[in-house]
N, C-alpha and C. Protein backbone atom coordinates (compact mmCIF):
# COMPACT_ATOMS: atom_id res chain seq x y z
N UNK A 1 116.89 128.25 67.01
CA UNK A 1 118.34 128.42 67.03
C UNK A 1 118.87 127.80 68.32
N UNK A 2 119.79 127.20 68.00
CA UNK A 2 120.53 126.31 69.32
C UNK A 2 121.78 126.81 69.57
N UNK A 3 122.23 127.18 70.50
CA UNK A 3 123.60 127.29 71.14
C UNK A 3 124.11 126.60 71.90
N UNK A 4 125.21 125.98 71.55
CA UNK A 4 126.02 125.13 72.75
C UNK A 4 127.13 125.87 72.93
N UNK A 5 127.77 126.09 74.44
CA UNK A 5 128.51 126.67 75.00
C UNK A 5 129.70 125.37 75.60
N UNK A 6 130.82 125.93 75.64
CA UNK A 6 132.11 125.01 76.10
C UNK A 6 132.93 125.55 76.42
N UNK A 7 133.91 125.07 77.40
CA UNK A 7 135.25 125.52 77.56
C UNK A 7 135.61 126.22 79.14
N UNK A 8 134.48 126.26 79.75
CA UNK A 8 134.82 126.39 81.29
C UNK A 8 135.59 125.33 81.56
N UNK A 9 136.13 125.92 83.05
CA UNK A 9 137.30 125.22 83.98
C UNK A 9 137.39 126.03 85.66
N UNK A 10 138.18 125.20 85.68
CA UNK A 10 138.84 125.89 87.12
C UNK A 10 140.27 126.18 86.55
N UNK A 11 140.40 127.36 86.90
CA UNK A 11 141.93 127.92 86.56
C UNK A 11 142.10 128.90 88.25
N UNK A 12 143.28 129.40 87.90
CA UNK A 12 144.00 130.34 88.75
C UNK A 12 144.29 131.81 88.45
N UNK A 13 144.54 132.46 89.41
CA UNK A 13 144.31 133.84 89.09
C UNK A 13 145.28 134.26 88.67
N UNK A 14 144.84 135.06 87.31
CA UNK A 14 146.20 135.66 85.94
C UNK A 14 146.21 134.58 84.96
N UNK A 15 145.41 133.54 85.38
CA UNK A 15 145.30 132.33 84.07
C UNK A 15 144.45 132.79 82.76
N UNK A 16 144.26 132.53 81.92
CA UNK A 16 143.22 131.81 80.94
C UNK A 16 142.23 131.26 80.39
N UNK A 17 141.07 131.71 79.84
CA UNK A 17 140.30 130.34 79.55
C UNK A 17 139.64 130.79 78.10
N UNK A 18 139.53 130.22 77.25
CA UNK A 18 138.51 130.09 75.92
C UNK A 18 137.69 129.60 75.92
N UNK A 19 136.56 130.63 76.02
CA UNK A 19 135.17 129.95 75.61
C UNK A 19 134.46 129.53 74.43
N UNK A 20 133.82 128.79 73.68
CA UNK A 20 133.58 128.16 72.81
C UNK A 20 132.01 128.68 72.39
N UNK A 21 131.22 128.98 71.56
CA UNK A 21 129.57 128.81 71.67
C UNK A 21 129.76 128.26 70.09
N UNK A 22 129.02 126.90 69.83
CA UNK A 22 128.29 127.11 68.55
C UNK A 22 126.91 126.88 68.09
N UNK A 23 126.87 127.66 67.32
CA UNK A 23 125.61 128.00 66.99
C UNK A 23 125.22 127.09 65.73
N UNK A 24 123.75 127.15 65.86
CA UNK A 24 122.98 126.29 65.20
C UNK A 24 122.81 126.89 63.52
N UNK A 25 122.87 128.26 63.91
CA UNK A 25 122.02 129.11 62.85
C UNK A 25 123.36 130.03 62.02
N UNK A 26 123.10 130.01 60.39
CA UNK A 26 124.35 131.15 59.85
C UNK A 26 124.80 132.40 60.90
N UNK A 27 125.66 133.04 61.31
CA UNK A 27 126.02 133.97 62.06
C UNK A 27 125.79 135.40 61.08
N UNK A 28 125.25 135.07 60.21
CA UNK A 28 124.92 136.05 59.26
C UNK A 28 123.75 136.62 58.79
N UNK A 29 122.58 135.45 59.44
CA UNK A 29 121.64 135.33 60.21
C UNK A 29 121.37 136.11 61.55
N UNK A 30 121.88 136.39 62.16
CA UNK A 30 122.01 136.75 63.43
C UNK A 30 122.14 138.70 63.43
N UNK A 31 121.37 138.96 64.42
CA UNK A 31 121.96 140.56 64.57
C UNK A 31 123.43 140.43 65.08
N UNK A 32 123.41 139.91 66.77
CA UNK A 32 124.11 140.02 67.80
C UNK A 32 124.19 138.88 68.55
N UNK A 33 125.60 138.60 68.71
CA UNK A 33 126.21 137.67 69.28
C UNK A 33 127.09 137.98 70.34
N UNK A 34 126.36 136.90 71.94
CA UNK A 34 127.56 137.79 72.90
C UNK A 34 127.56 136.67 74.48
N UNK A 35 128.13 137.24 75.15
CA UNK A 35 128.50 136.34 76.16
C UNK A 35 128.20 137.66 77.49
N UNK A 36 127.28 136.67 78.59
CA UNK A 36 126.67 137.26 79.93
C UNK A 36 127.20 135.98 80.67
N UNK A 37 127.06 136.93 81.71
CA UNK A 37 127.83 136.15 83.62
C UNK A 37 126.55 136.05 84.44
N UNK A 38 126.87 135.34 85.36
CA UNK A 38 125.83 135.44 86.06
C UNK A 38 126.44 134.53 87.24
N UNK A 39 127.07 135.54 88.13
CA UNK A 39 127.36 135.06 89.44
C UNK A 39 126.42 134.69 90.72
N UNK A 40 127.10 133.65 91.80
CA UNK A 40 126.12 133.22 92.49
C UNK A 40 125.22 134.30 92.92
N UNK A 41 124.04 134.56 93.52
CA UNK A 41 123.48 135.56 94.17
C UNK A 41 123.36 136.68 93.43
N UNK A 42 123.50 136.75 92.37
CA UNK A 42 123.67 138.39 91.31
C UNK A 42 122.82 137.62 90.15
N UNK A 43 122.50 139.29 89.50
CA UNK A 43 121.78 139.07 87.79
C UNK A 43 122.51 138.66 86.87
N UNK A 44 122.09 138.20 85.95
CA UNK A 44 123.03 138.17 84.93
C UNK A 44 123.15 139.35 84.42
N UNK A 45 124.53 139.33 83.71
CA UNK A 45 125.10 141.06 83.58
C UNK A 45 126.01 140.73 82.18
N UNK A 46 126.11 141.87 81.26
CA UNK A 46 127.06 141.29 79.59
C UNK A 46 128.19 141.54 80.43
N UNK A 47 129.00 140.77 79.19
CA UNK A 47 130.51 140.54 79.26
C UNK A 47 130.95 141.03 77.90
N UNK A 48 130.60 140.72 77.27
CA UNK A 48 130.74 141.50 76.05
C UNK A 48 129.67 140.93 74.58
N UNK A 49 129.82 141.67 73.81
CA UNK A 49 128.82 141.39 72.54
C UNK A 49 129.49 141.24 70.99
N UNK A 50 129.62 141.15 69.95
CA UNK A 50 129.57 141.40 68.60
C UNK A 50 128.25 141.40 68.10
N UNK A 51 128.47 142.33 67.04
CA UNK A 51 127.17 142.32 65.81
C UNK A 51 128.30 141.30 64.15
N UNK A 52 127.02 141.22 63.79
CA UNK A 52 127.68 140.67 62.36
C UNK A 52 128.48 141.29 61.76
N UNK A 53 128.44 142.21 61.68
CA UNK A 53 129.31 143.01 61.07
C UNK A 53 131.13 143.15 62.09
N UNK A 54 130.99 142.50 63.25
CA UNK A 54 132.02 142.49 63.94
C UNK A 54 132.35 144.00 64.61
N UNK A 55 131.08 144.71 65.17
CA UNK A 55 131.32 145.81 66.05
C UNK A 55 131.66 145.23 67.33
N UNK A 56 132.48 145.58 68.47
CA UNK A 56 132.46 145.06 69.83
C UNK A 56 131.98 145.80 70.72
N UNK A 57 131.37 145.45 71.82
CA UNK A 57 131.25 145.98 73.23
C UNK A 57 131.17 145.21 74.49
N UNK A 58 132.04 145.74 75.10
CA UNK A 58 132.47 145.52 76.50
C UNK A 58 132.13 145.75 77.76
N UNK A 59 132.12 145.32 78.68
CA UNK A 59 131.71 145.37 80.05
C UNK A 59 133.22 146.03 80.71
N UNK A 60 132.64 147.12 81.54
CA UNK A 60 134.31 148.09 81.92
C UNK A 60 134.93 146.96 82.76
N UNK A 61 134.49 145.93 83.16
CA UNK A 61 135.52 145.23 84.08
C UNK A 61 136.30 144.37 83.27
N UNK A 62 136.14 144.17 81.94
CA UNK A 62 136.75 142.88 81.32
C UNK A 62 137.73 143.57 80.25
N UNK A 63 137.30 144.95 80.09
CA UNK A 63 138.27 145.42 79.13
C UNK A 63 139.71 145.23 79.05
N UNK A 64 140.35 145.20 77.81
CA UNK A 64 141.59 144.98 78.09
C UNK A 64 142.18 144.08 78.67
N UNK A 65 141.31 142.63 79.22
CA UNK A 65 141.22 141.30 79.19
C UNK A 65 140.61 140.47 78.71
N UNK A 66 139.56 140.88 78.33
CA UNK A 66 138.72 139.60 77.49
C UNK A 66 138.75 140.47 75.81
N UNK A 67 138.79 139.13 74.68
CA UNK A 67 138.43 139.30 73.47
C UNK A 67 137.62 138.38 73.22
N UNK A 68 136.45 139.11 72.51
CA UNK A 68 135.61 138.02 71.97
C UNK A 68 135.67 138.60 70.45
N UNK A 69 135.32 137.13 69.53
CA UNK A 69 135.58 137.24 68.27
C UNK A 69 134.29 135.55 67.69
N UNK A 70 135.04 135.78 66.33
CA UNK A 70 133.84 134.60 65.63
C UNK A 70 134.10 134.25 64.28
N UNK A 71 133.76 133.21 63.82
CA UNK A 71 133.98 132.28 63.10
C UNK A 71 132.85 132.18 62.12
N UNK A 72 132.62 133.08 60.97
CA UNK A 72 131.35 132.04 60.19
C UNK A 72 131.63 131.06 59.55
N UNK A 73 132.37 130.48 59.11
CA UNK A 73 132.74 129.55 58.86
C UNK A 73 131.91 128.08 59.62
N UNK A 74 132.26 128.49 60.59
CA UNK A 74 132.27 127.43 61.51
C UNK A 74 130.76 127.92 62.31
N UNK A 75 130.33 128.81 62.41
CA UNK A 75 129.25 129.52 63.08
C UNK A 75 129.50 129.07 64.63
N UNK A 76 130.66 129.84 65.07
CA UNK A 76 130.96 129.79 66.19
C UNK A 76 131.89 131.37 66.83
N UNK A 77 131.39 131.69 68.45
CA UNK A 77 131.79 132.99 68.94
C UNK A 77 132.40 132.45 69.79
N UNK A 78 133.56 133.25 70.28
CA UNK A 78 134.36 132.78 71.13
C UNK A 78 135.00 134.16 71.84
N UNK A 79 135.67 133.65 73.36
CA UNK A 79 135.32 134.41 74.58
C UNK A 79 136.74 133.68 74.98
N UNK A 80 137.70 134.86 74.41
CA UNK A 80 139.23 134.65 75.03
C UNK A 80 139.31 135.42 76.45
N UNK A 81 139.64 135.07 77.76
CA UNK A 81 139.66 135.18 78.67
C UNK A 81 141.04 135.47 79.45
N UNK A 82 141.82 136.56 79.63
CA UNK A 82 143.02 136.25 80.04
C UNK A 82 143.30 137.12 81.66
N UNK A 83 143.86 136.83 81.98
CA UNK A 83 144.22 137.75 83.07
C UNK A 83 142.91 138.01 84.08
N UNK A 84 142.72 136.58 84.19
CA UNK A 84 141.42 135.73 85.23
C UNK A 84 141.92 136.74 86.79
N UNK A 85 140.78 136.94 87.07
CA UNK A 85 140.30 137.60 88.18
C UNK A 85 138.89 136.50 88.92
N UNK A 86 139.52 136.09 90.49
CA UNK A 86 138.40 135.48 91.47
C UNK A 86 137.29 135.54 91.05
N UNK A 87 136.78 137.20 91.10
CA UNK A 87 135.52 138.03 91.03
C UNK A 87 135.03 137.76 89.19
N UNK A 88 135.43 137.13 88.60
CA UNK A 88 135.29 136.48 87.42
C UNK A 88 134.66 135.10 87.30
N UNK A 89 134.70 135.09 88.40
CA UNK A 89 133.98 133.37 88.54
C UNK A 89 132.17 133.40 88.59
N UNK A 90 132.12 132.46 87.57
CA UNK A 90 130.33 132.50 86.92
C UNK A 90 130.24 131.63 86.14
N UNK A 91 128.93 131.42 86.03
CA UNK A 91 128.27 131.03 84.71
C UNK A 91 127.94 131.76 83.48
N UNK A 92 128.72 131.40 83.02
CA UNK A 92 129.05 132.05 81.36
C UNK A 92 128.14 131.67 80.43
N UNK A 93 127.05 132.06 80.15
CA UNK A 93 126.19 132.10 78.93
C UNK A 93 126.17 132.99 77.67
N UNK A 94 126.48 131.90 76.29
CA UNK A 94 126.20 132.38 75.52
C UNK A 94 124.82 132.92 74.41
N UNK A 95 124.98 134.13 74.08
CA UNK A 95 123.51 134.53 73.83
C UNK A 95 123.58 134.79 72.29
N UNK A 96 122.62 135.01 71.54
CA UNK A 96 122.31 135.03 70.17
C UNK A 96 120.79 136.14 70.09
N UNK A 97 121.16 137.36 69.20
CA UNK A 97 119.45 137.85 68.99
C UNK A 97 119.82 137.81 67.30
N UNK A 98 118.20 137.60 67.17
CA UNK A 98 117.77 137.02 65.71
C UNK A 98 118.17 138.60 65.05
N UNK A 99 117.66 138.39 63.51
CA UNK A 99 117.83 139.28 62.81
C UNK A 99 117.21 140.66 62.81
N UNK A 100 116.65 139.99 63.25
CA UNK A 100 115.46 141.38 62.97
C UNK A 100 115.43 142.33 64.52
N UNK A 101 116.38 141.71 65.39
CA UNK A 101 116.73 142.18 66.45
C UNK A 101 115.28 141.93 67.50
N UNK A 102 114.71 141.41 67.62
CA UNK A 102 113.16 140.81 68.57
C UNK A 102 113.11 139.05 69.00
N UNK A 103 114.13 138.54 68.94
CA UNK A 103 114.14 137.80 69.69
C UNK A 103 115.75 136.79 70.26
N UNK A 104 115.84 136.87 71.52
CA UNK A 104 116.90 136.03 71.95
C UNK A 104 117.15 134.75 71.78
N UNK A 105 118.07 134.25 71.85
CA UNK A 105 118.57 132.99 72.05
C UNK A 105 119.46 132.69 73.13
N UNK A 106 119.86 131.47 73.61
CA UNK A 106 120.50 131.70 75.02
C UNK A 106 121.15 129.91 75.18
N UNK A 107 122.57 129.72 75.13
CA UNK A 107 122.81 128.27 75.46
C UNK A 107 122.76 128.06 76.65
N UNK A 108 123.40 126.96 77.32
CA UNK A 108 122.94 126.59 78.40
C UNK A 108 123.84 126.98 79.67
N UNK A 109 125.03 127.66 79.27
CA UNK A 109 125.71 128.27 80.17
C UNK A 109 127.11 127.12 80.07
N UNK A 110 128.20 127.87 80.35
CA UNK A 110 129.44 126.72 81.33
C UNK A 110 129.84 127.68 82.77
N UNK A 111 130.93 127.14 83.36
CA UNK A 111 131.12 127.51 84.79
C UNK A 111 132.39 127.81 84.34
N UNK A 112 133.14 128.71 84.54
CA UNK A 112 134.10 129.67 84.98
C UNK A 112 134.76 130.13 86.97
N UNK A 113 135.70 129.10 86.93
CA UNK A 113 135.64 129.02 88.22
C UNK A 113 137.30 129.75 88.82
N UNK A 114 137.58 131.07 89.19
CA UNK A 114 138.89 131.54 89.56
C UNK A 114 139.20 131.62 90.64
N UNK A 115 140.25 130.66 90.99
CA UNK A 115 140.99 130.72 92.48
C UNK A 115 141.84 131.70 93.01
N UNK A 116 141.92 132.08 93.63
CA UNK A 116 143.20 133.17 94.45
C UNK A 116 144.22 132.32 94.72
């Protein structure tokens, strides 16, 4: 399974950004689909998740600013971003676990960059 990730930038703080992942594989296929940070000097940490069925979960810092949602159609998840915060600035990787819930997938990341 392949993931490509898109849609980082440099924006400003209270801006915007849409993130893009598409995936290689049916999303119907998939348990769980989701998007992790991973700031300089820190672990990577979720940002939020969907299951196929379109359950969500969130990271308490992004609530009520970020929506993530998805496309089978298109077999693509996406990572609406609004009300950009500095401390938001990372590498944004999108992740994929298989069906059977035992194994990950992981694209290659974009950069998410917020100015003050």
């Amino acid at each position: 399974v392949q993931l490509q990730a898109s849609g980082g930038g440099l924006v400003q703080s209270g801006g915007s950004l849409r993130l893009s992942c598409v995936i290689s594989e049916s999303l119907f296929l998939l348990n769980t689909m989701g998007w992790y940070c991973q700031a300089p000097g820190k672990e990577r940490e979720l940002v939020a998740t969907i299951t196929s069925g379109g359950k969500t979960n969130y990271a308490d810092s992004v609530k009520g600013r970020f929506t993530i949602s998805k496309d089978h159609g298109k077999n693509e998840v996406y990572l609406q971003m609004n009300s950009l915060k500095p401390e938001d600035t990372a590498v944004y990787y999108c992740h994929a676990r298989g069906i059977l819930g035992v194994t990950d997938y992981w694209g290659q990341g974009t950069l998410v960059t917020v100015s003050s």
